[in-house]
Protein backbone atom coordinates (compact mmCIF):
# COMPACT_ATOMS: atom_id res chain seq x y z
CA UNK A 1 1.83 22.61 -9.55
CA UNK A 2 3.92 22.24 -13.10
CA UNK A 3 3.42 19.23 -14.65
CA UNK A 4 7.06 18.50 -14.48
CA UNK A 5 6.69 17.94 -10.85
CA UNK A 6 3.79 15.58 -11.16
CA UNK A 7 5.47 13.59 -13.86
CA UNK A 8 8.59 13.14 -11.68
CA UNK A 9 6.40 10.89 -9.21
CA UNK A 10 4.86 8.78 -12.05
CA UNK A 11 7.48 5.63 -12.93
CA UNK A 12 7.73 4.31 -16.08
CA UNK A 13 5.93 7.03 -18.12
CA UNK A 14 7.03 8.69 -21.57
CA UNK A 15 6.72 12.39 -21.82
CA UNK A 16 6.12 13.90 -25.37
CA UNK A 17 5.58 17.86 -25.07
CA UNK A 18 6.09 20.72 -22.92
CA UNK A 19 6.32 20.04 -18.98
CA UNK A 20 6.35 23.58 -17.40
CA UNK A 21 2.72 24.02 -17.45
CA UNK A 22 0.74 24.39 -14.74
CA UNK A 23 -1.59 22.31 -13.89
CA UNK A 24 -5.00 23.54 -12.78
CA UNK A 25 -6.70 20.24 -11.59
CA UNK A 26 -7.13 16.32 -12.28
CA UNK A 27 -9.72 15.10 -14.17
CA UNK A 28 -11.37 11.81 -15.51
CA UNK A 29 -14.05 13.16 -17.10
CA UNK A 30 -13.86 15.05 -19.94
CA UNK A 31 -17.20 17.31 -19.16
CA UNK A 32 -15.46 18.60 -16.16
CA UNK A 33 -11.97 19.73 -17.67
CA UNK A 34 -11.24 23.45 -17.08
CA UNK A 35 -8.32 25.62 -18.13
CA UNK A 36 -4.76 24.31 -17.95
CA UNK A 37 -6.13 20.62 -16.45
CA UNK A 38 -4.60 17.51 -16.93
CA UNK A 39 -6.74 14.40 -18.47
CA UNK A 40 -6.72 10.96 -17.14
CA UNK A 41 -7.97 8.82 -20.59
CA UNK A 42 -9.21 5.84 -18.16
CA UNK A 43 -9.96 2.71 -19.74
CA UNK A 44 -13.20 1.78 -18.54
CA UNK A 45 -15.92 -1.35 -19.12
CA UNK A 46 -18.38 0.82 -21.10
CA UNK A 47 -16.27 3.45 -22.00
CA UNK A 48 -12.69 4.56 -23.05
CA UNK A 49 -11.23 7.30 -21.93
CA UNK A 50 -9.15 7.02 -24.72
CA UNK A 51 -12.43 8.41 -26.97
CA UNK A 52 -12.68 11.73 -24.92
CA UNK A 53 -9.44 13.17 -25.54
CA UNK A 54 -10.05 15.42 -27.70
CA UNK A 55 -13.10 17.06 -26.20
CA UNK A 56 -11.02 17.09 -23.30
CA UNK A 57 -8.35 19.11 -24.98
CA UNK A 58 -11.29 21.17 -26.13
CA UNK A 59 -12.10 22.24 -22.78
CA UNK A 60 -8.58 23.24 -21.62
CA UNK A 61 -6.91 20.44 -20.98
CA UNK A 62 -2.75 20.72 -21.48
CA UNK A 63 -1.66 17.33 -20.56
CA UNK A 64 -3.24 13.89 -21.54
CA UNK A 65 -2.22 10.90 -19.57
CA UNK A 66 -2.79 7.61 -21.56
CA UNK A 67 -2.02 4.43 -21.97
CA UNK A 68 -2.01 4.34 -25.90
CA UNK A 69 -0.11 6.55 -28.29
CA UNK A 70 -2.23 9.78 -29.25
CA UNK A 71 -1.24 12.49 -31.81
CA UNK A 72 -1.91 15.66 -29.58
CA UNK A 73 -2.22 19.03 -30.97
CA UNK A 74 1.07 21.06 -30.46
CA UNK A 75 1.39 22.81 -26.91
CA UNK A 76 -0.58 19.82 -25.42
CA UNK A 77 1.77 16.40 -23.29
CA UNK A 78 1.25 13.00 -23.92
CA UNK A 79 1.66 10.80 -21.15
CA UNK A 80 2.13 7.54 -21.80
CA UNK A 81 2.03 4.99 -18.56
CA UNK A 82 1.41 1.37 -18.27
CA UNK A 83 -1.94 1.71 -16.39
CA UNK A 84 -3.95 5.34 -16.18
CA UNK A 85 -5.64 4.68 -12.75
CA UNK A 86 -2.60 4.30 -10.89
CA UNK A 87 -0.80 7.40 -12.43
CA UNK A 88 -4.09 9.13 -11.84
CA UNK A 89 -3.45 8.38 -8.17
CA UNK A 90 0.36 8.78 -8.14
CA UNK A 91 -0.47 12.26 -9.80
CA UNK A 92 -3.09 13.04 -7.14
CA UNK A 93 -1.07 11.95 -4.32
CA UNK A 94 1.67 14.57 -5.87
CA UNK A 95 -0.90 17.33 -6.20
CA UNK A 96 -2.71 17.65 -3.29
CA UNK A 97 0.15 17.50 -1.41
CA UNK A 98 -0.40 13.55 0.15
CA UNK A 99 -3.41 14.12 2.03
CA UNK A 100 -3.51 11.01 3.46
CA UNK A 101 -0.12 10.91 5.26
CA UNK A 102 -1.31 11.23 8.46
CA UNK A 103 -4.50 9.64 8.36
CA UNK A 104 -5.49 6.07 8.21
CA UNK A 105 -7.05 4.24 5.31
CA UNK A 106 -8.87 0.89 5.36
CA UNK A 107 -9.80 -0.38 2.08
CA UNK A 108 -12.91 -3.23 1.84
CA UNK A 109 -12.44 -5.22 -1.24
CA UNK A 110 -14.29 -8.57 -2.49
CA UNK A 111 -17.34 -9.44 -4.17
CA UNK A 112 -20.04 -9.12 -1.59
CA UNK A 113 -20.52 -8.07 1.80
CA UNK A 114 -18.39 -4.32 1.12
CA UNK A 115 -21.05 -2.00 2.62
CA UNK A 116 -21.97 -4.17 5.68
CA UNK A 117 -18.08 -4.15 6.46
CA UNK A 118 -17.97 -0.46 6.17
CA UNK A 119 -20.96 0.28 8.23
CA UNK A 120 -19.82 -2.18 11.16
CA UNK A 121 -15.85 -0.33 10.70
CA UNK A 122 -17.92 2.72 11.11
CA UNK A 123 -19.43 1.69 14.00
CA UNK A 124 -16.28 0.20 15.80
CA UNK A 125 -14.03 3.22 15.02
CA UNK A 126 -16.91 5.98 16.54
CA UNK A 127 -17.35 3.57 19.62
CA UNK A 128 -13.71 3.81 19.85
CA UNK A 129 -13.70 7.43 19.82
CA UNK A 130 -12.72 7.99 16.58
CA UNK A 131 -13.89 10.13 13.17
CA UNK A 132 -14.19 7.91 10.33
CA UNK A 133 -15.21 9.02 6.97
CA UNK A 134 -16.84 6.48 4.46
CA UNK A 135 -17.18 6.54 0.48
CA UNK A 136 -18.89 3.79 -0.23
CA UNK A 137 -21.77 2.27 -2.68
CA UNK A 138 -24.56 3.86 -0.72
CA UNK A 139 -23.52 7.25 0.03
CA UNK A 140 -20.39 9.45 0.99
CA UNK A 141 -20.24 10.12 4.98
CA UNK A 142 -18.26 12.08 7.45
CA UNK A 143 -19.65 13.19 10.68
CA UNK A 144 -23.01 14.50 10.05
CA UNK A 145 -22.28 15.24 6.39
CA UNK A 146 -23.56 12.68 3.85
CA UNK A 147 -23.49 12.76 0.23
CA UNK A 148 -24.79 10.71 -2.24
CA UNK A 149 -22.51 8.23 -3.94
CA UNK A 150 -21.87 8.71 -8.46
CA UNK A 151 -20.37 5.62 -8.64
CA UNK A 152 -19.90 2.16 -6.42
CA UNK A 153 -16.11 2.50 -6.49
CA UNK A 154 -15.26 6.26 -6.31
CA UNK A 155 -11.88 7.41 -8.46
């Protein structure tokens, strides 16, 4: 995908740099950049994304999305949008071609009782006939595939 198209879906963003590239994949985290990927610099509790910029530019990255002004090295795009996480998902939505058009999505918010909610959803939906999947604080699920969770709230 050129990052011309992704930027189209993203409101309220200002573009400084080339947007024909293409765009190779979506990352948050630096380490995993590759080759003609686009950064998300996510601010975060413990960390700023904002601080990994330029190792991700390092490791390929051609696009930085960001919520403060950067001085990018020519030949890589600024950006800027009000909140990262939501272009990050606007972007993704674009890119992978809105894989959740035709399928459901239940999100469990609130302080506590998250899991418990998930695993009795679970429970109702495959009683019901249904497939659920479930990322979660414990683990990643889908059928019989289960994968350990990185993080309580997956990006």
């Amino acid at each position: 995908m050129k990052l011309f198209e992704m930027i189209e879906k993203i409101p309220a963003c200002q573009v400084a740099g080339p947007q024909t590239q293409i765009i190779t994949g979506l990352f948050y985290d630096s380490r995993q950049v590759v080759e003609g990927g686009a950064f998300f610099a996510l601010p975060g509790t413990k960390a700023d994304g904002h601080l990994f910029v330029e190792d991700a530019i390092a490791r390929g990255a051609v696009a930085v999305f960001a919520e403060k002004p950067l001085n990018l090295p020519e030949g890589v795009t600024l950006v800027r949008v009000e909140n990262a996480r939501q272009a990050m998902a606007l972007a993704a939505h674009a890119f992978y071609g809105n894989p959740t058009a035709d399928i459901p999505v239940v999100g469990v918010t609130g302080t506590n009782g998250k899991t418990t909610v998930t695993y009795l959803l679970e429970a109702i939906l495959r009683t019901a006939g249904k497939k659920p999947a479930v990322f979660g604080t414990v683990n990643y699920r889908y059928g019989k595939a289960e994968l350990p969770s990185s993080h309580t709230t997956p990006e």
